[in-house]
Protein backbone atom coordinates (compact mmCIF):
# COMPACT_ATOMS: atom_id res chain seq x y z
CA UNK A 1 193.08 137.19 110.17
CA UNK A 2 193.89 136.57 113.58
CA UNK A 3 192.35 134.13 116.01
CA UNK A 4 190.74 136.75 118.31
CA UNK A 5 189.61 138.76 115.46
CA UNK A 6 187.63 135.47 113.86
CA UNK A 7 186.36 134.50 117.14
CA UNK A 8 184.68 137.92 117.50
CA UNK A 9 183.69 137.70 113.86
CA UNK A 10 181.79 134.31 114.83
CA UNK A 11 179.96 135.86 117.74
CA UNK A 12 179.14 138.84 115.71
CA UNK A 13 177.45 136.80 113.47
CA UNK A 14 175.88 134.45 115.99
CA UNK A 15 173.87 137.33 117.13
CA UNK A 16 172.57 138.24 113.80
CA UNK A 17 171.68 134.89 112.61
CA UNK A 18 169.93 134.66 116.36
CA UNK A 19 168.13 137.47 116.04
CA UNK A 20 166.85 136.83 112.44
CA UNK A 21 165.25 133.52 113.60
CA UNK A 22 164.05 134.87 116.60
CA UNK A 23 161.97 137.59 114.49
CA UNK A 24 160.81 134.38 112.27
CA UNK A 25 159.80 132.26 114.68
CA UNK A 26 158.26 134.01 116.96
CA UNK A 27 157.60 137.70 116.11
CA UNK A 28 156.15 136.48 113.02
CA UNK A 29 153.23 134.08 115.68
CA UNK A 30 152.81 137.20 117.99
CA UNK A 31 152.25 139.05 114.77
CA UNK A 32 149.48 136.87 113.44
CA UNK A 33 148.07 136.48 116.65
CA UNK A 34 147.59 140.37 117.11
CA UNK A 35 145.86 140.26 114.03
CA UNK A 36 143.28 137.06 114.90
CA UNK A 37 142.61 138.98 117.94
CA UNK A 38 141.70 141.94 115.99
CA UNK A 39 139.10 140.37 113.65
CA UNK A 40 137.44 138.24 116.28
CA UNK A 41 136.89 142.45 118.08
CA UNK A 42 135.98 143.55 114.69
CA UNK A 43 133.51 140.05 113.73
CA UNK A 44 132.32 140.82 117.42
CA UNK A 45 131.80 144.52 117.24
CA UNK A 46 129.87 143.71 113.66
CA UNK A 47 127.82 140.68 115.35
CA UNK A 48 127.12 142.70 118.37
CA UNK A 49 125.76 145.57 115.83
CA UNK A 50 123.39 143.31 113.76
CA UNK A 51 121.52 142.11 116.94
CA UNK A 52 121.43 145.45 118.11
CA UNK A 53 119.81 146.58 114.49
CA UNK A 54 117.50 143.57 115.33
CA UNK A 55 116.80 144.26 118.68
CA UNK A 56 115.36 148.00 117.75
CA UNK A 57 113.87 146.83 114.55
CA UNK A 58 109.96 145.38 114.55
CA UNK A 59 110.39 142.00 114.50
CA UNK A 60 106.45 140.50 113.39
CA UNK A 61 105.82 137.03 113.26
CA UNK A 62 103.54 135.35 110.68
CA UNK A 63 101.16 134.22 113.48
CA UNK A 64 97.35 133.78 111.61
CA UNK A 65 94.45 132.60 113.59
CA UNK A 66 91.02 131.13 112.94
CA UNK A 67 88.96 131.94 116.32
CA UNK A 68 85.95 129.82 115.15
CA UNK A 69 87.93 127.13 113.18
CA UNK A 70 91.19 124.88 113.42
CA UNK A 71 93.49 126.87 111.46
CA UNK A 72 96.40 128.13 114.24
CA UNK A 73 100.01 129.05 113.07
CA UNK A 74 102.26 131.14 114.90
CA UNK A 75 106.23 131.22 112.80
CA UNK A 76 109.20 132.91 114.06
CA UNK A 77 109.76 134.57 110.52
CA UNK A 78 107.58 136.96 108.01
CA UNK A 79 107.45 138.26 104.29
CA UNK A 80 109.57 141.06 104.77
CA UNK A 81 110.24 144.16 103.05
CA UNK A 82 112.45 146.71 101.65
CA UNK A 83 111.20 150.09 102.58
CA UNK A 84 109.53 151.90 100.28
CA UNK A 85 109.40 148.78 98.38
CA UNK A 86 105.83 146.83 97.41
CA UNK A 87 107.40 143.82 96.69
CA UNK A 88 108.31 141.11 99.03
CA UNK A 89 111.93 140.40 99.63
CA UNK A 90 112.58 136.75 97.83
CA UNK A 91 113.30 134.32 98.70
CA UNK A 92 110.44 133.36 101.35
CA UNK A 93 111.82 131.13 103.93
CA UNK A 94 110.28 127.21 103.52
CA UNK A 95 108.58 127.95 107.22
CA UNK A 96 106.75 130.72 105.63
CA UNK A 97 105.93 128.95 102.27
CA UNK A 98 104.90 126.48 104.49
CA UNK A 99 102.45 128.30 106.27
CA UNK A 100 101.06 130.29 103.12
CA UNK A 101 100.18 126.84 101.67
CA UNK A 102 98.52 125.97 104.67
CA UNK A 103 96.14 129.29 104.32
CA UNK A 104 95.81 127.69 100.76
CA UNK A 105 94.70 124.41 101.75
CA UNK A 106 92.58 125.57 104.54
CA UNK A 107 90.80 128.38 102.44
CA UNK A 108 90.00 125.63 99.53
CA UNK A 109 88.43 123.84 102.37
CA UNK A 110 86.80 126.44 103.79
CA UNK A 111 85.31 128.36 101.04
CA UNK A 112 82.70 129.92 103.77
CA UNK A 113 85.38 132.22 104.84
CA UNK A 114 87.72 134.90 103.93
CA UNK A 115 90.98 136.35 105.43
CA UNK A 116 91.62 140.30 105.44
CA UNK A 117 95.51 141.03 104.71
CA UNK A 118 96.63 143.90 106.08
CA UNK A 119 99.75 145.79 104.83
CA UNK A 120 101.48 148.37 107.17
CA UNK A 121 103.52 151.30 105.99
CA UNK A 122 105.15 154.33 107.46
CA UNK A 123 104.65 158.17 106.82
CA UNK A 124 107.97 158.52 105.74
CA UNK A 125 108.06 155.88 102.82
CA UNK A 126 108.02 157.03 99.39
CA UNK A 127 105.00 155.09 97.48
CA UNK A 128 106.19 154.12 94.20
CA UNK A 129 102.90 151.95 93.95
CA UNK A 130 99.91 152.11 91.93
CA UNK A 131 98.05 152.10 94.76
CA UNK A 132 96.85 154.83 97.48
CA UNK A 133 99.43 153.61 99.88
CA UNK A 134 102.49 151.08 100.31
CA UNK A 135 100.49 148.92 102.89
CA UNK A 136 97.61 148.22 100.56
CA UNK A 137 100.16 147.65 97.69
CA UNK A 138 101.96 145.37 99.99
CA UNK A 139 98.90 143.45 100.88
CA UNK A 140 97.68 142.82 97.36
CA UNK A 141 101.42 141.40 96.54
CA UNK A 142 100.91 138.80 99.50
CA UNK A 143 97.40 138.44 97.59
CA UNK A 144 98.85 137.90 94.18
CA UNK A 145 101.16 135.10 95.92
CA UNK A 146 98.58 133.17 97.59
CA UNK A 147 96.07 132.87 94.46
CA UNK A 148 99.31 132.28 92.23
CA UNK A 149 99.55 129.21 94.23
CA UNK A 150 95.14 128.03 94.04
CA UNK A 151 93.53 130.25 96.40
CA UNK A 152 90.65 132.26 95.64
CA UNK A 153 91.12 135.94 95.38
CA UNK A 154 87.36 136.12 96.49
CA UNK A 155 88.55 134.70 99.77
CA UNK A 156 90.83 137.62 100.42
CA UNK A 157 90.71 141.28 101.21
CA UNK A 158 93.46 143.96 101.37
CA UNK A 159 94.12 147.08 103.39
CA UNK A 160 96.25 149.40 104.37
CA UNK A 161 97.65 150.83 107.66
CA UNK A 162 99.46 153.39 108.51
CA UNK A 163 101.83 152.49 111.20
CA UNK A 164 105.03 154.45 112.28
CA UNK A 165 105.65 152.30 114.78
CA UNK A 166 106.63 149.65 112.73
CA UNK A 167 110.63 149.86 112.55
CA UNK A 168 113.43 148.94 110.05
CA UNK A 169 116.59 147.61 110.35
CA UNK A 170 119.40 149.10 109.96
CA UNK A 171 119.58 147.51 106.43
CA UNK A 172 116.23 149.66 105.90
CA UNK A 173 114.10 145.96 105.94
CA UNK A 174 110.62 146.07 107.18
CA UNK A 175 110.48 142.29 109.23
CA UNK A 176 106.68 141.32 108.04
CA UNK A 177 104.86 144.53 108.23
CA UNK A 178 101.54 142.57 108.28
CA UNK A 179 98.84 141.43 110.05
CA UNK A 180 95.82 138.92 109.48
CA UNK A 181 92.22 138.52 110.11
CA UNK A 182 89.96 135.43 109.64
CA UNK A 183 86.39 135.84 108.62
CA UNK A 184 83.90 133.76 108.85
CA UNK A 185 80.37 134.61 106.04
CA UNK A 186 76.95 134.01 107.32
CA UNK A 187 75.00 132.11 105.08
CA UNK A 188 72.36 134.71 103.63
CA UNK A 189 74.49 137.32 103.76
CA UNK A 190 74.61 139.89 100.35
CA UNK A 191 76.60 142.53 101.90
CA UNK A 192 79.53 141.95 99.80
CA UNK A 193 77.36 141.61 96.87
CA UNK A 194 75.47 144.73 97.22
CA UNK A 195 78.65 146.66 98.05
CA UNK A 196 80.26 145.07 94.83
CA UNK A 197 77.49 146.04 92.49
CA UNK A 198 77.72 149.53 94.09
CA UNK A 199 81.66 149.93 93.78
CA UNK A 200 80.79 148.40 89.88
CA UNK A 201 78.35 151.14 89.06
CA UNK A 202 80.63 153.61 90.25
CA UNK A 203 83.49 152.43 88.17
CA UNK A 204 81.71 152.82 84.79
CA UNK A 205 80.42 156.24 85.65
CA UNK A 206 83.83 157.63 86.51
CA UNK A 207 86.33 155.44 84.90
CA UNK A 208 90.03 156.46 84.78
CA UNK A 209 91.37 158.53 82.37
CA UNK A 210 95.77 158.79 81.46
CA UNK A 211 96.26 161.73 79.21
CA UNK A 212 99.65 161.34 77.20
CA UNK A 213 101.99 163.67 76.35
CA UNK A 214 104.13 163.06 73.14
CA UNK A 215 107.29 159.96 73.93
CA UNK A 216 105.78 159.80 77.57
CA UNK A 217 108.03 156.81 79.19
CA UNK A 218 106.16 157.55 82.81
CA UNK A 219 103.43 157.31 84.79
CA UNK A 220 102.29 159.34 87.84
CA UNK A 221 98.88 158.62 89.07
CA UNK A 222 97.23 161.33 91.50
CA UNK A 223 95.60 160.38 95.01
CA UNK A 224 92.24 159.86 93.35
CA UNK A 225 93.42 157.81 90.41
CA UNK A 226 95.71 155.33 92.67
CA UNK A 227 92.32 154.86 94.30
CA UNK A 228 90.43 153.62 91.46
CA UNK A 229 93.03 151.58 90.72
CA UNK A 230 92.28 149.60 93.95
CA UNK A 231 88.76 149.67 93.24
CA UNK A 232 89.12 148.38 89.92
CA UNK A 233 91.14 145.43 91.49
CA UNK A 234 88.94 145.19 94.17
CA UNK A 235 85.99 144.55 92.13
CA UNK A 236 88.15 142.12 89.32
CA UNK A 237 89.38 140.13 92.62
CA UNK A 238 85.37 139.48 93.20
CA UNK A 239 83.44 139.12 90.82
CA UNK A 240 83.50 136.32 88.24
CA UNK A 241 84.62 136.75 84.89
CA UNK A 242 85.27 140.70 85.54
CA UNK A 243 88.59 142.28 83.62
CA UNK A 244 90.06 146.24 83.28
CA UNK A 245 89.70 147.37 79.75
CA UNK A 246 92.71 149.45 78.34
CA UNK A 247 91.62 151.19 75.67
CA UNK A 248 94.18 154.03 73.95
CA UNK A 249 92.67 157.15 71.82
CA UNK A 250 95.04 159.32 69.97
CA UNK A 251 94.22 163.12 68.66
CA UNK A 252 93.48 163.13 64.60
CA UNK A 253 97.07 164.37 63.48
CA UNK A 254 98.72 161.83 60.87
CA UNK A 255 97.35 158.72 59.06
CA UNK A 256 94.34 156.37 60.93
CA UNK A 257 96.26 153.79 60.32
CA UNK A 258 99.54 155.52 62.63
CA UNK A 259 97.35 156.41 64.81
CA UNK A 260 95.48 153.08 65.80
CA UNK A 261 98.89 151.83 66.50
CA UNK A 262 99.77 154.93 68.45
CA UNK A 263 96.28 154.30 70.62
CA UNK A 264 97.74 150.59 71.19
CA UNK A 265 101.25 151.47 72.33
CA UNK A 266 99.42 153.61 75.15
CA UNK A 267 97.30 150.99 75.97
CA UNK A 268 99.85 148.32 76.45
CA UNK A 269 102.43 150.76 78.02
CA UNK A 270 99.42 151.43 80.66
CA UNK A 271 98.93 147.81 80.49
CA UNK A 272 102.44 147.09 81.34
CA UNK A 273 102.26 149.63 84.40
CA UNK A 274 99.47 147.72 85.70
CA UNK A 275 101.02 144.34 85.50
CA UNK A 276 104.18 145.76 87.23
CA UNK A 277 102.26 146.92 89.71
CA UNK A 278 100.60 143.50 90.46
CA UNK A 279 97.61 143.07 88.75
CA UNK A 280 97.42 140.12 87.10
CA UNK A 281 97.89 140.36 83.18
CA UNK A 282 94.89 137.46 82.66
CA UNK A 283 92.51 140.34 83.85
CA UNK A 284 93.35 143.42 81.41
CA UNK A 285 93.07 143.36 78.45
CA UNK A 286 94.29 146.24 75.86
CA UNK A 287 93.11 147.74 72.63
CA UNK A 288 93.13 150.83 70.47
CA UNK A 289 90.73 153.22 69.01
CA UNK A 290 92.68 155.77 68.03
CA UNK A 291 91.65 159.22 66.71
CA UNK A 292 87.73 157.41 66.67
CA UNK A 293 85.59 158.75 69.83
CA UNK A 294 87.28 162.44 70.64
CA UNK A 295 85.66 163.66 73.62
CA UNK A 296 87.76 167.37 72.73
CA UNK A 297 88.02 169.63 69.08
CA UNK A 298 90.83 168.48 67.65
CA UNK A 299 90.84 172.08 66.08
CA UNK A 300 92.93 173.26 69.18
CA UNK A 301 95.84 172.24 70.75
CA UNK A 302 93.92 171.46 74.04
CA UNK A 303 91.36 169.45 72.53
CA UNK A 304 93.83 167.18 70.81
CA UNK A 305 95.89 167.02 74.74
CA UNK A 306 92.65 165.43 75.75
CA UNK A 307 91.74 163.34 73.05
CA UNK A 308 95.44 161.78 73.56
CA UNK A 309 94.43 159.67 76.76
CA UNK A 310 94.36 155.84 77.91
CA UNK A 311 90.63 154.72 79.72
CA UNK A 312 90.81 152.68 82.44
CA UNK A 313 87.25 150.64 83.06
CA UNK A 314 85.54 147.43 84.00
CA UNK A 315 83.86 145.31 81.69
């Protein structure tokens, strides 16, 4: 090889080691530095999309007042919800916890008064409640959650509301669709207790009746029946010592003995429903009477679809 030849050789390969390193060193940074630029758009695009799903979203506070007491709260946070969803998402922030203890506290020393919980829920929700409507439901869960931790559930009252002006996010989460009202009772009063006795007497004329078809794993109450279902827990969450009765019948085809434990299955599969749907399992109790008390001919087909039934009643 001759000099000139190697020396060109040398600078030929000067230039390709060069421009390796050159790629390494700093190609390679420019590279990586595209790319950090690129998620810090993307993480600010996404940021800049969750505030703007919170920004169109109902945002409700859990602000509760006492006008003619000392109880005042007003927190930047709420029981929220998934729509078409009666149960609260968990789990509750301390603040709130907080502040449902203090409604707690201050109802144990207040037992003069009561607080009306009031659950909002849109037209276009699906109810898969036991109840006439998702607000209702959704008050009686905030119920269930205050007396699981000592307060009275004669000290509070549920409603619904309908209210499509009440927004999701865009994760579809309702931010404390609720509102709250402070009573105060009048000594003297019997209102309530005349209204009680009333919604009472009404409940063991017209009690509610399931009728069950053969390996029925469902069920689907009507407008009417979801609302005796709130009665009936209306009236339990009042009155002292009051329960639901769940009592299963069956038609008269196979032994007594199949059949009493047919009756109970419906009973505590009705049972179960209940419970699910957030009435407390202390307050119903279930039994089974099988084919005894037919209120149809078992002769015919139809009779024995009506003797096969669950009642619903107070005791």
């Amino acid at each position: 090889m001759s000099k000139k030849t190697g020396y060109l050789l040398g600078i030929l390969l000067t230039i390709i080691l060069g421009t390796i390193l050159y790629w390494f060193f700093c190609c390679k940074c420019c590279y990586g530095t595209v790319n950090a630029d690129a998620n810090t758009n993307v993480n600010t695009i996404e940021n800049k999309n969750d505030v703007k799903a919170k920004l169109d979203a109902t945002m409700n506070a859990f602000a509760v007042k006492d006008a003619n007491g000392n109880l005042s709260f007003d927190i930047n946070d709420n029981i929220n919800f998934k729509t078409s969803d009666f149960h609260y998402i968990e789990p509750l922030s301390p603040e709130v916890d907080n502040g449902l203890t203090q409604l707690v506290d201050y109802f144990g020393a207040n037992p003069n008064k009561s607080i009306d919980i009031t659950g909002h829920y849109r037209s276009d929700e699906n109810n898969t409640s036991a109840f006439p409507n998702l607000g209702l439901a959704r008050a009686n869960a905030v119920k269930n959650y205050l007396t699981s931790k000592g307060m009275s559930s004669k000290n509070v009252n549920t409603f619904g509301k309908l209210d499509d002006s009440f927004i999701a996010d865009d994760n579809s989460i309702l931010h404390g669709p609720l509102s709250y009202n402070i009573n105060t009772m009048e000594d003297g009063d019997t209102s309530q207790a005349d209204a009680l006795k009333a919604l009472g007497d009404a409940i063991k004329a017209d009690p509610l009746i399931l009728y069950f078809n053969t390996a029925q794993a469902s069920i689907n109450l009507t407008a009417e029946q979801r609302q005796k279902v709130a009665d009936m827990v209306k009236y339990t969450d009042k009155v002292d010592g009051a329960s639901l009765n769940v009592t299963g019948y069956t038609d008269n085809t196979g032994s007594r003995a199949t059949n009493v434990r047919l009756g109970q299955e419906r009973a505590d599969f009705a049972k179960n429903y209940l419970v699910e749907n957030g009435i407390a399992a202390s307050k119903i109790n279930s039994a089974s009477k099988g084919p005894d008390s037919p209120i149809a001919d078992n002769a015919t087909e139809e009779g024995k679809a009506k003797n096969r039934r669950v009642v619903v009643t107070i005791n």
